[in-house]
C-alpha atoms as a PDB file:
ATOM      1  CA  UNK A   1      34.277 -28.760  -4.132  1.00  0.00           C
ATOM      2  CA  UNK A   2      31.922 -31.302  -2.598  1.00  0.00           C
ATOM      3  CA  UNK A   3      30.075 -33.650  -5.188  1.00  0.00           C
ATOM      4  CA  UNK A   4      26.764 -33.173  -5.721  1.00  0.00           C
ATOM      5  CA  UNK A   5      24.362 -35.816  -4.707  1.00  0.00           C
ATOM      6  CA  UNK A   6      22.419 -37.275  -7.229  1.00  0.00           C
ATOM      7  CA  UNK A   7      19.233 -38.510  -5.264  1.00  0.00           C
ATOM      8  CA  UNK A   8      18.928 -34.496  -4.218  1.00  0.00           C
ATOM      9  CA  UNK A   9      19.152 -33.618  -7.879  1.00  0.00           C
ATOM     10  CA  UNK A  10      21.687 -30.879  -6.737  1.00  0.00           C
ATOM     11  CA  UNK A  11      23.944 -28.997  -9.608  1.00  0.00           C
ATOM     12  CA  UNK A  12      26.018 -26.140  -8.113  1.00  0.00           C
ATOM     13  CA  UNK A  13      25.424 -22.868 -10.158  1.00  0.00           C
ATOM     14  CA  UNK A  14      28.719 -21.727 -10.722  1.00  0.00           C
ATOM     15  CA  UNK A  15      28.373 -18.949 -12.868  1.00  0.00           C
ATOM     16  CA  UNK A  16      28.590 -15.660 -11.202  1.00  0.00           C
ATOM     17  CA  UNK A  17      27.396 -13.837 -14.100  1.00  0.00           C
ATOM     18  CA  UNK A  18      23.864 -15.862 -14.559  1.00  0.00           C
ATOM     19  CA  UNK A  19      24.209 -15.324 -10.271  1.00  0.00           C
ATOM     20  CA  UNK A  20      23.751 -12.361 -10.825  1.00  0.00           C
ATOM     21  CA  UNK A  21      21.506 -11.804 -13.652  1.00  0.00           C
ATOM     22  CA  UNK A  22      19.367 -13.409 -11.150  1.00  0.00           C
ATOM     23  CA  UNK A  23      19.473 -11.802  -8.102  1.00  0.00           C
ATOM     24  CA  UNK A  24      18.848  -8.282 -10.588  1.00  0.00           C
ATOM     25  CA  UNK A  25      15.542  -9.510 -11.214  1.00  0.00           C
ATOM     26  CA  UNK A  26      14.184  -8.029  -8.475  1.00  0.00           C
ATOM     27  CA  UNK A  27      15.276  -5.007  -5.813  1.00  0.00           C
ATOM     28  CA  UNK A  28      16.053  -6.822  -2.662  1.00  0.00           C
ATOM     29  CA  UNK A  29      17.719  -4.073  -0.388  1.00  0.00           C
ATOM     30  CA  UNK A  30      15.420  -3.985   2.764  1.00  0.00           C
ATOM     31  CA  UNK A  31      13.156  -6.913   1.619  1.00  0.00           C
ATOM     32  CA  UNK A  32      12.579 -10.564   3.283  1.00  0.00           C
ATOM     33  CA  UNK A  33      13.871 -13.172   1.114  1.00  0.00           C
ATOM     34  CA  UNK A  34      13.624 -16.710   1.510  1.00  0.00           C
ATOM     35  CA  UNK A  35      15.780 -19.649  -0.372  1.00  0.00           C
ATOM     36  CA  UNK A  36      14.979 -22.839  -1.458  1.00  0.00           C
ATOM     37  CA  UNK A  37      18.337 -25.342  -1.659  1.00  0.00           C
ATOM     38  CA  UNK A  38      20.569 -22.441  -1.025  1.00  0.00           C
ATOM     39  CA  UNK A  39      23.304 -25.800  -1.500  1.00  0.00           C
ATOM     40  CA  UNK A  40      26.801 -23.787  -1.719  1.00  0.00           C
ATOM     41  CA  UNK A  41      25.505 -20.471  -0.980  1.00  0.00           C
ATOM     42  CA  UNK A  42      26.406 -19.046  -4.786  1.00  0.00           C
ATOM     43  CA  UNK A  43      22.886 -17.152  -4.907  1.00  0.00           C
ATOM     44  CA  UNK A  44      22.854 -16.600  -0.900  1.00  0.00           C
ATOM     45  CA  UNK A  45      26.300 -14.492  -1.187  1.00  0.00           C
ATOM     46  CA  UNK A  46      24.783 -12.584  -3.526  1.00  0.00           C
ATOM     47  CA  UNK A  47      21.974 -11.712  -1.488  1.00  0.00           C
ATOM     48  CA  UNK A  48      23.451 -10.887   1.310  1.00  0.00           C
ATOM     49  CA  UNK A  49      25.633  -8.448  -0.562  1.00  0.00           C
ATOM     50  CA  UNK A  50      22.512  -6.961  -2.131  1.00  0.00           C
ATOM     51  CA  UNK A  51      21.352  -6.063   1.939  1.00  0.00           C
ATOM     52  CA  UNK A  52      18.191  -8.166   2.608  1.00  0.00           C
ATOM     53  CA  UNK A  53      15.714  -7.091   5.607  1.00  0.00           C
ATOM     54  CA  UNK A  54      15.981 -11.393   6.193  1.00  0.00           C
ATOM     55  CA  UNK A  55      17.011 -14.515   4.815  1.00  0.00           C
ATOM     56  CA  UNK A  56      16.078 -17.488   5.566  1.00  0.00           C
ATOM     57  CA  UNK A  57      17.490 -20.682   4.100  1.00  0.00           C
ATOM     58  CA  UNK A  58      16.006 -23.951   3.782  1.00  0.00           C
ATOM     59  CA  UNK A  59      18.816 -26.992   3.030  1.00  0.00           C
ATOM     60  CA  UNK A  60      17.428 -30.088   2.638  1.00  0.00           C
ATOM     61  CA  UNK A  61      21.401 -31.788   2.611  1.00  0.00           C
ATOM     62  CA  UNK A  62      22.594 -32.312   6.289  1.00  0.00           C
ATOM     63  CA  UNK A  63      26.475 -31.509   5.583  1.00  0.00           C
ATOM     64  CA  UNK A  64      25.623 -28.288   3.504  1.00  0.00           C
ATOM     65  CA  UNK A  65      23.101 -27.489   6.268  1.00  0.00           C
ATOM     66  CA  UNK A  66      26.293 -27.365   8.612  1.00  0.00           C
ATOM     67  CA  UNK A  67      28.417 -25.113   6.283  1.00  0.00           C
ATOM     68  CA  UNK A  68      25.811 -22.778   6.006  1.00  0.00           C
ATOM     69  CA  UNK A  69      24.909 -22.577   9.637  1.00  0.00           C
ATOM     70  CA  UNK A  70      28.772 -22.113  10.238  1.00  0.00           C
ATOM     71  CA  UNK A  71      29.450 -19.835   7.943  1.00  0.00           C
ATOM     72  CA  UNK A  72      27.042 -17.367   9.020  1.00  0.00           C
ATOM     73  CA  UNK A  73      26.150 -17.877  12.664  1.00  0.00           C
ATOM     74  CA  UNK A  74      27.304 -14.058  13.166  1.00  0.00           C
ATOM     75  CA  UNK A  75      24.403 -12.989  10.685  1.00  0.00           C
ATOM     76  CA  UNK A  76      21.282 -12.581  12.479  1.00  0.00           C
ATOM     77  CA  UNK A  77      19.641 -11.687   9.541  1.00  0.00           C
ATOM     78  CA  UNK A  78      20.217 -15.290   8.549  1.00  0.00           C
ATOM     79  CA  UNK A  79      17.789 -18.351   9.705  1.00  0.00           C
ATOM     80  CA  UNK A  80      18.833 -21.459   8.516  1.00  0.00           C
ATOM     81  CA  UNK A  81      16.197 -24.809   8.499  1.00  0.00           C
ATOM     82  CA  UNK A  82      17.870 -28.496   7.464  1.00  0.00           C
ATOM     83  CA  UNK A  83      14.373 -29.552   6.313  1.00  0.00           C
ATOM     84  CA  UNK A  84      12.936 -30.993   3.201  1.00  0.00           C
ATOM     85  CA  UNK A  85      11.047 -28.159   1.519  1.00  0.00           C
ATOM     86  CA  UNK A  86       8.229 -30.937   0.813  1.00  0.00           C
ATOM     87  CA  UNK A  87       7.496 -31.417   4.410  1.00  0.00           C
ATOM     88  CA  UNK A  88       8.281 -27.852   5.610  1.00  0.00           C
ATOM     89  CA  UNK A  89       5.327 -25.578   6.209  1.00  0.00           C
ATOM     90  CA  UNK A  90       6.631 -23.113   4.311  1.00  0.00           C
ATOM     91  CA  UNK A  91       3.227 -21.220   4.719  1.00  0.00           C
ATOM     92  CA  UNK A  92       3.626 -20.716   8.235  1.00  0.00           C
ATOM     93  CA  UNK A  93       7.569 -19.867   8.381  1.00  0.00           C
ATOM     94  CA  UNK A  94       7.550 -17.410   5.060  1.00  0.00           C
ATOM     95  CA  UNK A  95       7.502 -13.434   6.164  1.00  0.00           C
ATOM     96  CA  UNK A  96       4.982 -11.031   4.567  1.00  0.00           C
ATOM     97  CA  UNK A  97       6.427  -9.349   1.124  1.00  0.00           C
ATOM     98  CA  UNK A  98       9.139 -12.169   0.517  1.00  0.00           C
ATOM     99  CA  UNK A  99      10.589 -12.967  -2.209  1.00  0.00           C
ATOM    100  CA  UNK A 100      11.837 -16.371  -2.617  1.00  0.00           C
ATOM    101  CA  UNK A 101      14.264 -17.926  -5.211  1.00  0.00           C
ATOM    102  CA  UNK A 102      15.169 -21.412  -5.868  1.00  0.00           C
ATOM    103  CA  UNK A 103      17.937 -23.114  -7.655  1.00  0.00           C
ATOM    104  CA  UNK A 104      15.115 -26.106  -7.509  1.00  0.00           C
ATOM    105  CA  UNK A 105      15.862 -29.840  -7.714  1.00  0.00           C
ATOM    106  CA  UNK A 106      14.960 -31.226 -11.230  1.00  0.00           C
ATOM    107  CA  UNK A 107      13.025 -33.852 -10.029  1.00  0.00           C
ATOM    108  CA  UNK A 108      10.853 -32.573  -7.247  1.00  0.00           C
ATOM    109  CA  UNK A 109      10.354 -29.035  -9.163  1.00  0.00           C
ATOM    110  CA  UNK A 110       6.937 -29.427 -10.103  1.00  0.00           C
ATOM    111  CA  UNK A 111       5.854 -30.397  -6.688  1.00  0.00           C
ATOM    112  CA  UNK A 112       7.378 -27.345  -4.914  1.00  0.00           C
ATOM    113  CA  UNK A 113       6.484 -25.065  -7.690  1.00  0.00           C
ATOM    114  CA  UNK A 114       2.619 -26.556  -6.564  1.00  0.00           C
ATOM    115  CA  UNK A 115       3.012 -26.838  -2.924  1.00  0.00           C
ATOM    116  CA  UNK A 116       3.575 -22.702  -2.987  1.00  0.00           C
ATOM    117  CA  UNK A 117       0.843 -22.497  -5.419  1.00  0.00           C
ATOM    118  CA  UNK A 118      -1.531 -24.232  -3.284  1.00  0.00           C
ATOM    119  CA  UNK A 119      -0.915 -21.680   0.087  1.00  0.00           C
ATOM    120  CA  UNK A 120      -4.176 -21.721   1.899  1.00  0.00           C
ATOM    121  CA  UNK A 121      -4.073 -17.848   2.333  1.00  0.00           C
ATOM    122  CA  UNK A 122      -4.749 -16.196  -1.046  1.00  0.00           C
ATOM    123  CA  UNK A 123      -2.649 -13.107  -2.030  1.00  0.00           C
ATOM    124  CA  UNK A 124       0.463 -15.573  -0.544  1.00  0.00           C
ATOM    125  CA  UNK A 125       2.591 -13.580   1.640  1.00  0.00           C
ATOM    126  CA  UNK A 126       5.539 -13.527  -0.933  1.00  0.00           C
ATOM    127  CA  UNK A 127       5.253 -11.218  -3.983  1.00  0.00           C
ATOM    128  CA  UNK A 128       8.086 -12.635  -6.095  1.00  0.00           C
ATOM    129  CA  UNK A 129       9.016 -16.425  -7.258  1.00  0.00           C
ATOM    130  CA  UNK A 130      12.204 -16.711  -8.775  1.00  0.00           C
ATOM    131  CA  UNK A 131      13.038 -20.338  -9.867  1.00  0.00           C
ATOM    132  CA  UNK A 132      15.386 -22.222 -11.724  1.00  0.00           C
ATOM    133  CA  UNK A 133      13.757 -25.133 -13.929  1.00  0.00           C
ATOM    134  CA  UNK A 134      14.766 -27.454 -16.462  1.00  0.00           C
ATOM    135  CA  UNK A 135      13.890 -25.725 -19.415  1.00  0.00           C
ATOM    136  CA  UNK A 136      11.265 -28.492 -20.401  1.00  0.00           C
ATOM    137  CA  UNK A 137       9.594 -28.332 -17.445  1.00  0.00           C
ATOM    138  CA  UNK A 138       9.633 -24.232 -17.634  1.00  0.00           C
ATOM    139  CA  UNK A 139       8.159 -24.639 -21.113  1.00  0.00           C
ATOM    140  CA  UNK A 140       5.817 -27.040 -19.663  1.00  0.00           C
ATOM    141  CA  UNK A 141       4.836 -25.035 -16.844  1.00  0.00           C
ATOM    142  CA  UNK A 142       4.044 -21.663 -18.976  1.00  0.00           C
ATOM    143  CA  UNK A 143       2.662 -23.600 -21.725  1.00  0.00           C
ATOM    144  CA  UNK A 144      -0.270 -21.571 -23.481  1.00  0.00           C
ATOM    145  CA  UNK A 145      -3.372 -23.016 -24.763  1.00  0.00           C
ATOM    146  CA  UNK A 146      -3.498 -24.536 -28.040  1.00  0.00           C
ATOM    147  CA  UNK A 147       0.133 -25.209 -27.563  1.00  0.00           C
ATOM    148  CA  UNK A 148       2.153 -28.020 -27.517  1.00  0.00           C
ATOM    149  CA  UNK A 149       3.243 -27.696 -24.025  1.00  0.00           C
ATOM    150  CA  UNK A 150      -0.412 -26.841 -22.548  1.00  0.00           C
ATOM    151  CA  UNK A 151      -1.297 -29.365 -19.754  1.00  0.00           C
ATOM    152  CA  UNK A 152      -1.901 -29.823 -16.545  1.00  0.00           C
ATOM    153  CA  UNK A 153       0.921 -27.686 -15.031  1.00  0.00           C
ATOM    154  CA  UNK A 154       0.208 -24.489 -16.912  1.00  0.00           C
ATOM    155  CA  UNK A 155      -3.768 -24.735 -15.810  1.00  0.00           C
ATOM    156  CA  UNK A 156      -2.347 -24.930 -12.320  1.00  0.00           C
ATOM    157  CA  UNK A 157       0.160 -22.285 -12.175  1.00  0.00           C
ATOM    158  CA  UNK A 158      -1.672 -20.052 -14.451  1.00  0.00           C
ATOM    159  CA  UNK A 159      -4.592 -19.951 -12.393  1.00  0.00           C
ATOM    160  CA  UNK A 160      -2.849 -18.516  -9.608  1.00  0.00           C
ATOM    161  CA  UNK A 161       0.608 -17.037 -11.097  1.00  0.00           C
ATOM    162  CA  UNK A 162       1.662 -14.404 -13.572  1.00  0.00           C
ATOM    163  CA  UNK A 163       4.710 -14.947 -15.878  1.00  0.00           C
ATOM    164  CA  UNK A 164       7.352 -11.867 -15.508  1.00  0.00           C
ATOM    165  CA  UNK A 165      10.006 -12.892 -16.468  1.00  0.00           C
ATOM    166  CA  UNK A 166      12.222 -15.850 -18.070  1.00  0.00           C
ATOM    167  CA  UNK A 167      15.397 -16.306 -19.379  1.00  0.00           C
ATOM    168  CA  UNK A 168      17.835 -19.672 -20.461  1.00  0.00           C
ATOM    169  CA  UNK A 169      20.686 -21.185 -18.520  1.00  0.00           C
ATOM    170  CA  UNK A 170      23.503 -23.312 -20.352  1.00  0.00           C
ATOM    171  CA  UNK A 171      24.599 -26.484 -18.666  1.00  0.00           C
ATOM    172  CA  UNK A 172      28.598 -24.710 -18.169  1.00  0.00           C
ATOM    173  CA  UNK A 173      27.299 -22.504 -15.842  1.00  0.00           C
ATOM    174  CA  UNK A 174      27.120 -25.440 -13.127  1.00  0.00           C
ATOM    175  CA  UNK A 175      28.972 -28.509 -11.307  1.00  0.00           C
ATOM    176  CA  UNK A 176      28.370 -31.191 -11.913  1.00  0.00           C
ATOM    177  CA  UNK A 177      27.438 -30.062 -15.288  1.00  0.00           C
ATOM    178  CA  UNK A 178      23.582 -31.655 -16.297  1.00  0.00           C
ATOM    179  CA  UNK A 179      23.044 -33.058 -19.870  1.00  0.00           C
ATOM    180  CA  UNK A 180      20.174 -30.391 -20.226  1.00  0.00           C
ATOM    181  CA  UNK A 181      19.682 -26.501 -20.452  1.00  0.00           C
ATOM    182  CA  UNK A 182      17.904 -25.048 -17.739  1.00  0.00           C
ATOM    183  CA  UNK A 183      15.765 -22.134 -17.541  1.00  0.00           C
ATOM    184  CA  UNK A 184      15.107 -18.974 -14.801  1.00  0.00           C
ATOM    185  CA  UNK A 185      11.288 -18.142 -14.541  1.00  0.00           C
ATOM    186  CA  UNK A 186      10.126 -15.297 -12.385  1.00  0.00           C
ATOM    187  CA  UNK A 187       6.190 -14.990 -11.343  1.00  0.00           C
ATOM    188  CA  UNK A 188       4.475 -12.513  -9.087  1.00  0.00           C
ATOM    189  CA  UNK A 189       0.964 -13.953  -7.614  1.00  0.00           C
ATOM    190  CA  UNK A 190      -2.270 -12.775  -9.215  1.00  0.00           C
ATOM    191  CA  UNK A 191      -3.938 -10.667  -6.487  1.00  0.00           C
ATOM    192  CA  UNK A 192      -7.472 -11.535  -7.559  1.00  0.00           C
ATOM    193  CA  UNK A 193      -8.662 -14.667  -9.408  1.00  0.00           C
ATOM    194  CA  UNK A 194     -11.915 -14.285 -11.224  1.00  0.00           C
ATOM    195  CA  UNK A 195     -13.284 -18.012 -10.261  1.00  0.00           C
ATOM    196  CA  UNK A 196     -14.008 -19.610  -7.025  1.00  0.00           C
ATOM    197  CA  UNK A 197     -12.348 -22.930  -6.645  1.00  0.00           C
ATOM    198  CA  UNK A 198     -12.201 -23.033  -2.572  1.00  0.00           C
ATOM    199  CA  UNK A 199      -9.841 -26.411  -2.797  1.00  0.00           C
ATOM    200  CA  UNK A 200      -6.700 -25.925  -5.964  1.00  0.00           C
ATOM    201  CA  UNK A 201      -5.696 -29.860  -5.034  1.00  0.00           C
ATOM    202  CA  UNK A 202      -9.104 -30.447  -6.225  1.00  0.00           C
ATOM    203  CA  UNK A 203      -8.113 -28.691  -9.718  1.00  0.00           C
ATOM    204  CA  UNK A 204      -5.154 -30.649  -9.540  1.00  0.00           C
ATOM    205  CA  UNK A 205      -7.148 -33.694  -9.032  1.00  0.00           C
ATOM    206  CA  UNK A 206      -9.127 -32.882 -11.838  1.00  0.00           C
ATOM    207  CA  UNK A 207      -6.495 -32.294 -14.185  1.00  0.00           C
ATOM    208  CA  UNK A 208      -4.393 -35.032 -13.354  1.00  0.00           C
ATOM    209  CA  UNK A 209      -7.705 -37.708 -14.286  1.00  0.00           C
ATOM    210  CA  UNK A 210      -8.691 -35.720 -17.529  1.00  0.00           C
ATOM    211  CA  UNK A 211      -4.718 -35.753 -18.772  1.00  0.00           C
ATOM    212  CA  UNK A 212      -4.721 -39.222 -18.051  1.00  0.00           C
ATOM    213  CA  UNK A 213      -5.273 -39.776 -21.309  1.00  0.00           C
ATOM    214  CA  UNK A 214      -4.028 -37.145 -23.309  1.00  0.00           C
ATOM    215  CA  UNK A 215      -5.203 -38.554 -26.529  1.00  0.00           C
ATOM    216  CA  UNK A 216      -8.520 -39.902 -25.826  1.00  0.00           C
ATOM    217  CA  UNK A 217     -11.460 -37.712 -25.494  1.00  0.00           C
ATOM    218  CA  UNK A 218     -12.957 -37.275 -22.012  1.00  0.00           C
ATOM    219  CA  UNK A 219     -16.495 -38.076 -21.984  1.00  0.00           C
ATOM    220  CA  UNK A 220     -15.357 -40.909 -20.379  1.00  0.00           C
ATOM    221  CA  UNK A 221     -13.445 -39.213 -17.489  1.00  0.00           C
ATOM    222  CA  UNK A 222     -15.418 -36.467 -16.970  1.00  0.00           C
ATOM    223  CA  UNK A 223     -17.746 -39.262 -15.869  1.00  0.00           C
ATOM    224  CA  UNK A 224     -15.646 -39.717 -12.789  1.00  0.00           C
ATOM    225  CA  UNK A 225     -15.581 -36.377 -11.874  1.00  0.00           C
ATOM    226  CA  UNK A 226     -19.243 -35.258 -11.860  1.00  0.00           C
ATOM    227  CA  UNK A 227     -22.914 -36.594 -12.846  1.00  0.00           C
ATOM    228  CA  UNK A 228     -24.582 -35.991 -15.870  1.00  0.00           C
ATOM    229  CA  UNK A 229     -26.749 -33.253 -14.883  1.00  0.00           C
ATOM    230  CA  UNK A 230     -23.294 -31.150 -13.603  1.00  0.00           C
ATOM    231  CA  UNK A 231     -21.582 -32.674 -17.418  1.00  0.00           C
ATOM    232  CA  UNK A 232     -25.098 -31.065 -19.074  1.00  0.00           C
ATOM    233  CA  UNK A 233     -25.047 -27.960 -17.023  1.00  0.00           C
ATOM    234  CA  UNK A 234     -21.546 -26.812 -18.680  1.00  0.00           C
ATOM    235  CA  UNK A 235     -21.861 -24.495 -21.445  1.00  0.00           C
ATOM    236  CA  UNK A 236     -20.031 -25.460 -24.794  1.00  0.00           C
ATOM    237  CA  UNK A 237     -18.675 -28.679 -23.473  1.00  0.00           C
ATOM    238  CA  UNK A 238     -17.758 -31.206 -26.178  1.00  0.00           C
ATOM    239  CA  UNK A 239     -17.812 -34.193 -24.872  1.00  0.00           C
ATOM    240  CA  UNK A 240     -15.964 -35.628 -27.744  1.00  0.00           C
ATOM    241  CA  UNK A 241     -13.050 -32.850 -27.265  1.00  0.00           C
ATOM    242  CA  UNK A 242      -9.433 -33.979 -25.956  1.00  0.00           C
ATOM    243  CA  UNK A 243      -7.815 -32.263 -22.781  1.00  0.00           C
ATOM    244  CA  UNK A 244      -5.977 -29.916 -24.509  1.00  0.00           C
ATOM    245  CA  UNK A 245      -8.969 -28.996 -26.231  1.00  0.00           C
ATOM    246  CA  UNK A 246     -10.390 -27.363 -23.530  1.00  0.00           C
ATOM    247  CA  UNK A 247      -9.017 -23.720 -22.104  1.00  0.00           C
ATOM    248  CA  UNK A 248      -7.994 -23.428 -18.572  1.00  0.00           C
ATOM    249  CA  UNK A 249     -11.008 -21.580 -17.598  1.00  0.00           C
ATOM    250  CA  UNK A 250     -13.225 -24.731 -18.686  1.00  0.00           C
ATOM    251  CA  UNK A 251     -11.028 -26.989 -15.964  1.00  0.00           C
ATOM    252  CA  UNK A 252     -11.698 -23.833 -13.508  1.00  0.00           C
ATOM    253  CA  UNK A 253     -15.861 -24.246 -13.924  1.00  0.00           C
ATOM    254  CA  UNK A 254     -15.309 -27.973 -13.833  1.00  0.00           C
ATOM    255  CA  UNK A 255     -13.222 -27.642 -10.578  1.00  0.00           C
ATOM    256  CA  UNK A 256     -16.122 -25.320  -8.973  1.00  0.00           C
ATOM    257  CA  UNK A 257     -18.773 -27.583 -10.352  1.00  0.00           C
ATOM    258  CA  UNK A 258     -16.890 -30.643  -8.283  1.00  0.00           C
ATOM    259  CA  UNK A 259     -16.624 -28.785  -5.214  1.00  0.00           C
ATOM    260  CA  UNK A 260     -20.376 -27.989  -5.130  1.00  0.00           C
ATOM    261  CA  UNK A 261     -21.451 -31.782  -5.186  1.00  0.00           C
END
């Protein structure tokens, strides 16, 4: 078996079982699917198998790109990109009803868990997201308010995702095996969000300078963001409260508040 390359955070999933468990999440006969880091093809096989409308692949790795494009240039359901799912415009490419799954890098998860988030086009084309994360970043990512794990990520991903699914991975189930459990999340898009942020990088922005400091309160940050008269217009703002103080919809009326200035 080829060895995993650590700058691509890849670890093989191995384990047909968990493969499986997986793929059972959700019905794919006759549906467009779409793969993130398909790497050895472990999920892929398994999709095929299950009779996909379409598949396309996405391989960021140049030599797995080339064992995947031999292996099945007789499948024209198959489309096969050796891009970096970062730079690819995954928006444009993706075909209406998908569902995608990801065996995701550890350490650009978060960033193509909010790249998909972010689509311009709002429903998103897909109607599924099955990913694999490292379980603290899962726990971080569906953290609930007044939580430990409540922070930026969760505002972002709850704003525009619901939480189906979710279930734990040990490290034996890959190669090489990683020194920490990982864990399967599956979200379907909310159709209809109730506030009006036109921009979510600005939420993002907004999040990322009031969790700058966790542990200081952010009547000095909110400074940055808007003027007083926007700070005095916000009902039941405490000044004197912490980030995690404040529930997600707060940072949503802050966001709109921004993008009205």
């Amino acid at each position: 078996m080829k060895y995993a390359k650590k700058s691509l955070g890849q670890n093989y999933l191995i384990d047909l079982n968990i493969v499986k468990k997986i793929i059972n999440l959700r019905e794919i006969y006759n549906k467009n699917i779409l793969e993130i880091g398909p790497g050895k093809g472990a999920l892929t096989e398994q999709i095929l198998k299950n009779k996909p409308r379409s598949l396309i692949l996405i391989e960021k790795d140049n030599l797995l790109f080339k064992e995947l494009k031999l292996k099945y240039e007789n499948n024209n359901k198959v489309i096969i990109y050796n891009k970096d799912i970062l730079e690819f415009d995954l928006e444009k490419k993706i075909k209406k009803h998908s569902i995608i799954f990801g065996n995701l890098p550890y350490n650009i998860s978060s960033q193509i868990l909010a790249k998909i988030i972010k689509f311009k086009k709002w429903p998103p084309k897909y109607s599924d997201l099955i990913f694999m994360f490292q379980k603290e970043m899962a726990e971080r990512i569906i953290g609930k308010f007044n939580t430990s794990k409540y922070g930026r990520l969760s505002i972002l991903t709850g704003y525009r995702l619901q939480i189906i699914n979710k279930f734990d991975v040990s490290p034996n189930c890959f190669f090489p095996k990683p020194k920490i459990n990982s864990t399967v999340l599956h979200f379907k898009p909310n159709k209809k969000v109730s506030n009006k942020i036109q921009n979510l990088g600005n939420l993002e922005k907004i999040t990322n300078i009031l969790f700058s400091n966790k542990r200081k309160m952010i009547n000095k940050n909110i400074k940055k963001i808007l003027n007083k008269d926007k700070i005095n217009s916000i009902k039941n703002l405490n000044l004197k409260s912490r980030p995690s103080d404040l529930k997600p919809e707060k940072y949503y009326e802050i966001t709109e508040l921004f993008e009205k200035i």
